[in-house]
C-alpha atoms as a PDB file:
ATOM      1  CA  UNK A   1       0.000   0.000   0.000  1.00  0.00           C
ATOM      2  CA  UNK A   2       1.361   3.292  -1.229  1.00  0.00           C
ATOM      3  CA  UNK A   3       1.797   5.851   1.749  1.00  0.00           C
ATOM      4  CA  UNK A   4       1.597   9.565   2.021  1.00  0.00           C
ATOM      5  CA  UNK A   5       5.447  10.222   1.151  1.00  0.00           C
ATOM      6  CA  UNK A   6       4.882   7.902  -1.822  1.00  0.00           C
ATOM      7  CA  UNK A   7       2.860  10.367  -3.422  1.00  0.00           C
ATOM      8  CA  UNK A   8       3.072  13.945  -1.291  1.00  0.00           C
ATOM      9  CA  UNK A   9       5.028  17.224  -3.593  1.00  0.00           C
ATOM     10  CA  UNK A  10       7.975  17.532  -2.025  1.00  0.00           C
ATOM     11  CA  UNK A  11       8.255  21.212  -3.409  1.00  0.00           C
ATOM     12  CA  UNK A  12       6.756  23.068  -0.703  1.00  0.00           C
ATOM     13  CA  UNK A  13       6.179  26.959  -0.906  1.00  0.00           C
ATOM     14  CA  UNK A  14       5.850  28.893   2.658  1.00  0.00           C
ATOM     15  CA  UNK A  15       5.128  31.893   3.539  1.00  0.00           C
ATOM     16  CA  UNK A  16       4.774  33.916   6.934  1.00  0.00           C
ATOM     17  CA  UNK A  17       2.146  34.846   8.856  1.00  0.00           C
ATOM     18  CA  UNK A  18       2.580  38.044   8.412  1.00  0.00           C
ATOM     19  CA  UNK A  19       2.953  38.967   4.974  1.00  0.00           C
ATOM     20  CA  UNK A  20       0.309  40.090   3.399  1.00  0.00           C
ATOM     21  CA  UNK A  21      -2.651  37.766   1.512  1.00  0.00           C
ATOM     22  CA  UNK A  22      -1.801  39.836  -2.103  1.00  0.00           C
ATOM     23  CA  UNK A  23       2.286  38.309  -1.284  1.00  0.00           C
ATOM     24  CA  UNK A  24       0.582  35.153  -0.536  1.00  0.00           C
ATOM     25  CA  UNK A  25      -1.747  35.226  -3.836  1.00  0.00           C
ATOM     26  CA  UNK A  26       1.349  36.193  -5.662  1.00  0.00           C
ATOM     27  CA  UNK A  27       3.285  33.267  -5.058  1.00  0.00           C
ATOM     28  CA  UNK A  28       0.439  31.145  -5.518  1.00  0.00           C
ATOM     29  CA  UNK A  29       0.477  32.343  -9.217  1.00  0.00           C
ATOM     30  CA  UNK A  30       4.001  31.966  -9.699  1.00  0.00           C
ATOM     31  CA  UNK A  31       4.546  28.636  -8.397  1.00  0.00           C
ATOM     32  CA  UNK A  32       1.007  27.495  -9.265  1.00  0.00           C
ATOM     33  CA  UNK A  33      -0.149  26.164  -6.246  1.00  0.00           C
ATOM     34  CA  UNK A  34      -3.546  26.053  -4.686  1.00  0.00           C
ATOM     35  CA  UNK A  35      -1.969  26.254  -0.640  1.00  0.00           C
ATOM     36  CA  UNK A  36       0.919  27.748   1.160  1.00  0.00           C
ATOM     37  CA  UNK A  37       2.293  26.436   4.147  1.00  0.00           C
ATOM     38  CA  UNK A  38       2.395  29.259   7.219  1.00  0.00           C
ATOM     39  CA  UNK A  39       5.922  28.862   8.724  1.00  0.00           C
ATOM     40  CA  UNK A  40       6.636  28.292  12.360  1.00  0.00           C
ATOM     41  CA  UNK A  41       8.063  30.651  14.537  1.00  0.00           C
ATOM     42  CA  UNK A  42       9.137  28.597  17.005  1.00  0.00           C
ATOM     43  CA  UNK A  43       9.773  25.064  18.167  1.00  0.00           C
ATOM     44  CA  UNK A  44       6.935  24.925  19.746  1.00  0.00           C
ATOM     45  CA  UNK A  45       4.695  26.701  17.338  1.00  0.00           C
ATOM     46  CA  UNK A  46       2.733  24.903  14.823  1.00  0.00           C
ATOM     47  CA  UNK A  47       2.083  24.909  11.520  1.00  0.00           C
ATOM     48  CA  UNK A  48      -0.722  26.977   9.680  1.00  0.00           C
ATOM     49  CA  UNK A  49      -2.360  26.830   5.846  1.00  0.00           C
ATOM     50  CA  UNK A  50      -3.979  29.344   3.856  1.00  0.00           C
ATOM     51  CA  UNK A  51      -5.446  28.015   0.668  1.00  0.00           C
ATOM     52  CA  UNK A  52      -6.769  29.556  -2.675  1.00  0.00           C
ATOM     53  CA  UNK A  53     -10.540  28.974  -0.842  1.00  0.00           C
ATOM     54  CA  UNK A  54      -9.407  31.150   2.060  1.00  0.00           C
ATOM     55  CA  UNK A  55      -8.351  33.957  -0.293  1.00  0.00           C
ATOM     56  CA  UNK A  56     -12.183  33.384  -2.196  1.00  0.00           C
ATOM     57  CA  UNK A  57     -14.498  33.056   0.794  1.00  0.00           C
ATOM     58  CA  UNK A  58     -12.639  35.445   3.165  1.00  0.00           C
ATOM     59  CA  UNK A  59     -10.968  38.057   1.147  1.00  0.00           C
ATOM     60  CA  UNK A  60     -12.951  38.482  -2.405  1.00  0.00           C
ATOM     61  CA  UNK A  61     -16.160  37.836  -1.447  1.00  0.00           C
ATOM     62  CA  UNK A  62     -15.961  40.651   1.031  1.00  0.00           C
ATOM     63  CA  UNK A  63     -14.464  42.926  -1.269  1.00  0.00           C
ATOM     64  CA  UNK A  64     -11.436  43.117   1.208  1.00  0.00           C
ATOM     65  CA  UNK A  65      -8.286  44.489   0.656  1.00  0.00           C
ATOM     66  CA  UNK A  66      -5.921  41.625   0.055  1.00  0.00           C
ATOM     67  CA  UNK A  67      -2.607  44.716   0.078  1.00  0.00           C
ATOM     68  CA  UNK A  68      -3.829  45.228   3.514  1.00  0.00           C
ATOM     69  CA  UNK A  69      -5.037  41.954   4.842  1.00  0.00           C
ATOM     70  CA  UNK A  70      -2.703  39.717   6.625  1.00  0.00           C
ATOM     71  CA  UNK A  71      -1.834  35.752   6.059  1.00  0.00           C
ATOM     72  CA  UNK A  72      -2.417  35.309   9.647  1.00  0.00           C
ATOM     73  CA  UNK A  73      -5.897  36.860   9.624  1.00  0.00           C
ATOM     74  CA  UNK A  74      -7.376  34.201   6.808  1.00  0.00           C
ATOM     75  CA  UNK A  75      -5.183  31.100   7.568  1.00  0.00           C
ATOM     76  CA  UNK A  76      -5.884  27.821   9.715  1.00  0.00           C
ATOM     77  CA  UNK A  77      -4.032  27.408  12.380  1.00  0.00           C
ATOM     78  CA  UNK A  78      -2.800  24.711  13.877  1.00  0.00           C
ATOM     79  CA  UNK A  79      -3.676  22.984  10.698  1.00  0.00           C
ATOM     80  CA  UNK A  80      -4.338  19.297  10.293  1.00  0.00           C
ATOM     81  CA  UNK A  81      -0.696  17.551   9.092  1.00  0.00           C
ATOM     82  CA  UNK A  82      -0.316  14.201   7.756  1.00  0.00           C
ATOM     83  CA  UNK A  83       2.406  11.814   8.826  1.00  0.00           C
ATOM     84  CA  UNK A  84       4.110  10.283   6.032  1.00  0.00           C
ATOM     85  CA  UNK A  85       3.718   7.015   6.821  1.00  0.00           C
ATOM     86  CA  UNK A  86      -0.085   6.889   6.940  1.00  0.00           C
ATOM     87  CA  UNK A  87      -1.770   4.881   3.876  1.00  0.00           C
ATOM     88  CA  UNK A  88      -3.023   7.077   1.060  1.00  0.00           C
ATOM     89  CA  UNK A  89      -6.282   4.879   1.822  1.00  0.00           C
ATOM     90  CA  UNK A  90      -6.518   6.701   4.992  1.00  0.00           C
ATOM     91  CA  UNK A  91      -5.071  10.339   4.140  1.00  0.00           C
ATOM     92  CA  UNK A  92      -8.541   9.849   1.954  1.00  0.00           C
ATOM     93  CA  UNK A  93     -10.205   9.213   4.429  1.00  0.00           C
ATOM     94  CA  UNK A  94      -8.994  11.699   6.623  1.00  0.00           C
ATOM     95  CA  UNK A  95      -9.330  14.117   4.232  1.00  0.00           C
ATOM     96  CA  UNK A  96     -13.611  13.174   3.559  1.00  0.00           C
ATOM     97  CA  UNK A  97     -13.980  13.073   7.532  1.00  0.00           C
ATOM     98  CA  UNK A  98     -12.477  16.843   7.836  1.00  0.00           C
ATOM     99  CA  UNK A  99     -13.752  18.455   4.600  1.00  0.00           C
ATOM    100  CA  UNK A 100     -10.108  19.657   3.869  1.00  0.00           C
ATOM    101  CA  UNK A 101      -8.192  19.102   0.598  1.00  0.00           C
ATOM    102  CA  UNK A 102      -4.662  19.473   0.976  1.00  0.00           C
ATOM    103  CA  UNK A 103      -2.250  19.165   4.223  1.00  0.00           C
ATOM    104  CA  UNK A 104       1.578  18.949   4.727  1.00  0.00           C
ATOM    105  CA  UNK A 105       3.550  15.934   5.404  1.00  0.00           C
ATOM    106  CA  UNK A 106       5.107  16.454   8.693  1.00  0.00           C
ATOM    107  CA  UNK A 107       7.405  14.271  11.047  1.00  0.00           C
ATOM    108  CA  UNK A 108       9.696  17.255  13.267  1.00  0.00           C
ATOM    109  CA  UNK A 109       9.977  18.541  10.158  1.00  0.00           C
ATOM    110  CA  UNK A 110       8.171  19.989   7.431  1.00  0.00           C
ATOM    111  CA  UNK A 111       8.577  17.395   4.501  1.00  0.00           C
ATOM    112  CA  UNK A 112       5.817  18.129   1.769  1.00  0.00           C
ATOM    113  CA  UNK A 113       2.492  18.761   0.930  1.00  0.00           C
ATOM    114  CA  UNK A 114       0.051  16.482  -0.163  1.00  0.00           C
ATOM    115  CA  UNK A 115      -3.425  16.696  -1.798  1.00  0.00           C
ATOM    116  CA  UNK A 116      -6.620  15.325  -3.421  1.00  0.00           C
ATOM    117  CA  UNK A 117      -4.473  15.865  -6.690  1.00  0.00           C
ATOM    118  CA  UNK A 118      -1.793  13.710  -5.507  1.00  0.00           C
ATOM    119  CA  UNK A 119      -4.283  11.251  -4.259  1.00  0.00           C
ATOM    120  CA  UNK A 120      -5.701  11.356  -7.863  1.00  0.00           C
ATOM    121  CA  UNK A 121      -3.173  11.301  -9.951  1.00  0.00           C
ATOM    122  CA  UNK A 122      -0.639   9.377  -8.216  1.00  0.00           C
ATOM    123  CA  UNK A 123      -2.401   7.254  -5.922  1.00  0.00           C
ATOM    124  CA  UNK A 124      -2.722   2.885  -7.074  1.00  0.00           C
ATOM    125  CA  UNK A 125      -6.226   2.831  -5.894  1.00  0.00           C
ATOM    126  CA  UNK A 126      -7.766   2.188  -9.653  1.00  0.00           C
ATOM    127  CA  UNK A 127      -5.027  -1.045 -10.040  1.00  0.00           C
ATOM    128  CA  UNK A 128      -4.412  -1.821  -5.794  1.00  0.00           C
ATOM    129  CA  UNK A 129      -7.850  -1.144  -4.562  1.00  0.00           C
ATOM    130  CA  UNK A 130      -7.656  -1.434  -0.786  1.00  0.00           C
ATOM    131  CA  UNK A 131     -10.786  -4.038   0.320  1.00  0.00           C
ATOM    132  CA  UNK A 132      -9.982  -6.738  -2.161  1.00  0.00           C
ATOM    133  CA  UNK A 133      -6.294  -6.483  -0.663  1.00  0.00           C
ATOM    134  CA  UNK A 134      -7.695  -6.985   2.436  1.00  0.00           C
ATOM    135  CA  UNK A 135     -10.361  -9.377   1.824  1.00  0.00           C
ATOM    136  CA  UNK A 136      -7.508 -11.234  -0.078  1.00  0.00           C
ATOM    137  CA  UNK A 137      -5.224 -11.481   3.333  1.00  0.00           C
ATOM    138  CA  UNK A 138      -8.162 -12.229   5.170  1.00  0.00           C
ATOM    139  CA  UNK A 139      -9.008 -15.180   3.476  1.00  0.00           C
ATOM    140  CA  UNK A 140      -5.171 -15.908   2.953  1.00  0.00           C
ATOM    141  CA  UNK A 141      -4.874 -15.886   6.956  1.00  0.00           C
ATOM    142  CA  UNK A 142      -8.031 -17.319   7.869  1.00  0.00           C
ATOM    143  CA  UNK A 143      -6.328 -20.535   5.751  1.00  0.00           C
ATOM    144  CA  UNK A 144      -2.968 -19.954   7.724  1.00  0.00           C
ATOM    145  CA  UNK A 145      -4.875 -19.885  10.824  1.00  0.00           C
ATOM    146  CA  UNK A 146      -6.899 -23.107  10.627  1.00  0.00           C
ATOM    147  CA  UNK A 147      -3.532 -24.986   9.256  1.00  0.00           C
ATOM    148  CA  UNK A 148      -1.034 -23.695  12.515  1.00  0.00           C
ATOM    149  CA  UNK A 149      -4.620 -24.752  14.733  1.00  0.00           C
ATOM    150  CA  UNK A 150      -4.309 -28.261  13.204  1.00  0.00           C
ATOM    151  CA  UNK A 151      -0.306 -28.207  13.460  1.00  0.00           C
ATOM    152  CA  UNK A 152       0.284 -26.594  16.729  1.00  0.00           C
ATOM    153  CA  UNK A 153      -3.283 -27.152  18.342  1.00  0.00           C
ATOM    154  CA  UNK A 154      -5.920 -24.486  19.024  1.00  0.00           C
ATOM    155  CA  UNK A 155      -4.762 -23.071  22.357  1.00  0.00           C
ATOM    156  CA  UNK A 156      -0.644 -22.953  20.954  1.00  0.00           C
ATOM    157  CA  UNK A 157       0.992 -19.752  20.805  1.00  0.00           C
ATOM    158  CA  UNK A 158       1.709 -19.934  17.285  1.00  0.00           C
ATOM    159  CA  UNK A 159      -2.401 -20.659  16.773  1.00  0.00           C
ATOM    160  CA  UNK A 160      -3.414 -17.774  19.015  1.00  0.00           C
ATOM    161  CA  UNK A 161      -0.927 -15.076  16.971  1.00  0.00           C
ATOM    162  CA  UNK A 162      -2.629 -16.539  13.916  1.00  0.00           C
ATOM    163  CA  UNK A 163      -5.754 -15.975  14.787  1.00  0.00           C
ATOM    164  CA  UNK A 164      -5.242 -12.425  16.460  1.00  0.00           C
ATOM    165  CA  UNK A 165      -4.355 -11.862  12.735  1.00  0.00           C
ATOM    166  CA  UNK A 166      -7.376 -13.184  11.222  1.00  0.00           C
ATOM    167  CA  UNK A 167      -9.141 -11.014  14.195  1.00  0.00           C
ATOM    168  CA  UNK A 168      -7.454  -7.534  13.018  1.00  0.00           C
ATOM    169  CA  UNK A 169      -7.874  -7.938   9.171  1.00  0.00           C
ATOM    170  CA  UNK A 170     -11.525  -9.247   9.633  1.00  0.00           C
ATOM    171  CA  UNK A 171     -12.173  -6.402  11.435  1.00  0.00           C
ATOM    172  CA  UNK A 172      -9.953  -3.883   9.026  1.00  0.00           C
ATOM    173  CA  UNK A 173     -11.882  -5.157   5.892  1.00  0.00           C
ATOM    174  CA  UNK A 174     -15.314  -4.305   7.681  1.00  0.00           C
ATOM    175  CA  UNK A 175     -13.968  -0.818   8.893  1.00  0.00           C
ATOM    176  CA  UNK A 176     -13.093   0.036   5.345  1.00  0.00           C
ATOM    177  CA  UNK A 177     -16.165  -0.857   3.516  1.00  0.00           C
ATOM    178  CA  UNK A 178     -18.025   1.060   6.188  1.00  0.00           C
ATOM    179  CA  UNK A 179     -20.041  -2.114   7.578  1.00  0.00           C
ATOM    180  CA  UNK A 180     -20.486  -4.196  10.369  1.00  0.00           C
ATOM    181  CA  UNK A 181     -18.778  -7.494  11.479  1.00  0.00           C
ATOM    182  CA  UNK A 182     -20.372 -10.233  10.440  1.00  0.00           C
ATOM    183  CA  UNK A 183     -21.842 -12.209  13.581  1.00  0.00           C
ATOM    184  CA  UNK A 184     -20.303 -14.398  14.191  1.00  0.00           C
ATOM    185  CA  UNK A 185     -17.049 -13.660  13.177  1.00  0.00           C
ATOM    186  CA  UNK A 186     -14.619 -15.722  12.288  1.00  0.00           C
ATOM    187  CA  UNK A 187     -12.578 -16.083  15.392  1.00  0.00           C
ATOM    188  CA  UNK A 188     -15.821 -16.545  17.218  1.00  0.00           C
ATOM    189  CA  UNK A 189     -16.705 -19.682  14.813  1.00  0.00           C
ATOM    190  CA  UNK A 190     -13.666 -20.696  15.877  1.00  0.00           C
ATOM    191  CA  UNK A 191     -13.783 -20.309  19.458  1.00  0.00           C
ATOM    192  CA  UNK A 192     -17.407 -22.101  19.051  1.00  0.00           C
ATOM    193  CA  UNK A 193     -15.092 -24.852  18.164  1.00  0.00           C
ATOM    194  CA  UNK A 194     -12.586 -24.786  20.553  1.00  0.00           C
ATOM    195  CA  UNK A 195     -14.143 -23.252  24.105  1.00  0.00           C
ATOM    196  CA  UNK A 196     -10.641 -23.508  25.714  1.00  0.00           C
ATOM    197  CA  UNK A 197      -9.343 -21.237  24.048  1.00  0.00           C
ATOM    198  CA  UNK A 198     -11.311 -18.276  25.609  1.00  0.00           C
ATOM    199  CA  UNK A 199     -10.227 -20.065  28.913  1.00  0.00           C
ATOM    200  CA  UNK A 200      -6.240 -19.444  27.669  1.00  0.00           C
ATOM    201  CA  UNK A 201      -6.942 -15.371  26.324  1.00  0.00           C
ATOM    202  CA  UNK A 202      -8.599 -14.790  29.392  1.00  0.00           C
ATOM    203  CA  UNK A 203      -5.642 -16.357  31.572  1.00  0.00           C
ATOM    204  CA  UNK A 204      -2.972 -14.273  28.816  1.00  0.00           C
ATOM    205  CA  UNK A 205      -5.279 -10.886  29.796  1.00  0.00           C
ATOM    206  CA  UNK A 206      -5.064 -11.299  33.496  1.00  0.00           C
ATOM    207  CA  UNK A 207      -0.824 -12.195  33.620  1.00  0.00           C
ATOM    208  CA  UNK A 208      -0.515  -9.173  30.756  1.00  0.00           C
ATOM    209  CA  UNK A 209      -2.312  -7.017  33.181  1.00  0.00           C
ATOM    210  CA  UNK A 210      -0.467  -7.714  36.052  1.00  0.00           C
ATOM    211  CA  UNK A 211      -3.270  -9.879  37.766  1.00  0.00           C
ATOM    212  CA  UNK A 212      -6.331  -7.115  37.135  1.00  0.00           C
ATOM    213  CA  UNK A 213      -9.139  -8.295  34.521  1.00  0.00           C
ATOM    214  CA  UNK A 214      -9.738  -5.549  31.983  1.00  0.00           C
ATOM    215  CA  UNK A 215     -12.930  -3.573  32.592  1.00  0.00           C
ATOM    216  CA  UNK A 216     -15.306  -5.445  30.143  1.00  0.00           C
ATOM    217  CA  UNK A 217     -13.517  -8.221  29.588  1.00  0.00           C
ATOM    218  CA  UNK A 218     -14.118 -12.080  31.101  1.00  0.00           C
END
């Protein structure tokens, strides 16, 4: 899976806060870019955005005075960032939850931008689609699963780490096509199965928590 600094324009134009919205539409132009990234001041300041819809909404449609106006007065700030390790799948899917279209790649240090163009244009999502992946390694594990159960037995280490597996992708496949788990799932079937191994997960719980049951959990 392809992730944000896969795809992300590493060309990044910045600008201050205090320079004036015409400076900032200015560069825009030149460099042909729809958002500039506010600079920090300092270490522990963060990092702003003013896009080409701040200009519109904030500065034209009010007939303001974009010689006068200041970056700082139209940006957003903090602004959301992206690290650039997250999954273009889910920089998508940040970016529908928040209603924003572009962000910059940050980890300490400002390392691009990235945007529903980039997404787009340079994303894998038309040949790598995400759920079939998924639903591919689900199936792929499930398999694995049931073979180390019959190897190892159903309460082994090796059969337990298997099935955690199955557990997480099950539950990753259902999360991205926006549905719920099938009931029961397939960890469940197999716990139907094999009753003992709830007994040896519960025992696992109560040593990994020092002795204390998780709230919820029996």
């Amino acid at each position: 899976m392809l992730k944000a600094s896969d795809i992300m324009t590493t060309d990044v134009a910045t600008i201050r806060g205090s320079a004036t919205v015409a400076e900032a539409v200015k560069l825009m132009k030149f460099k042909q870019l729809r958002a500039l990234i506010v600079e920090t001041r300092t270490g522990q300041d963060a990092y702003g955005i003013v896009t080409q819809n701040d200009v519109v909404t904030k500065v034209v449609a009010y007939g303001k005075d974009p010689a006068t106006m200041r970056v700082y007065e139209i940006m957003t700030k903090p602004c959301i960032v992206v690290n650039p390790d997250l999954g273009v799948e889910y920089v998508a899917r940040l970016f529908a939850n928040t209603g924003i279209r572009v962000a910059p790649v940050i980890q300490g240090d400002l390392l691009g931008i990235i945007s529903e163009s980039d997404i787009l244009y340079k994303g894998d999502f038309v040949e790598n689609p995400k759920l079939p992946l998924l639903q591919r390694e689900f199936k792929r594990a499930l398999e694995e699963a049931n073979q180390i159960s019959e190897n190892f037995g159903a309460t082994s280490a090796e059969s337990l780490k298997a099935w955690e597996l199955v557990d997480e992708l099950e539950a990753e496949a259902a999360y991205t096509e926006g549905v719920k788990l099938p009931d029961p799932t397939a960890f469940q079937q197999f716990c139907d199965r094999y009753p003992e191994v709830l007994h040896v997960r519960h025992d696992q719980l109560v040593a990994s928590s020092g002795g204390a049951v998780p709230a919820g959990v029996s």
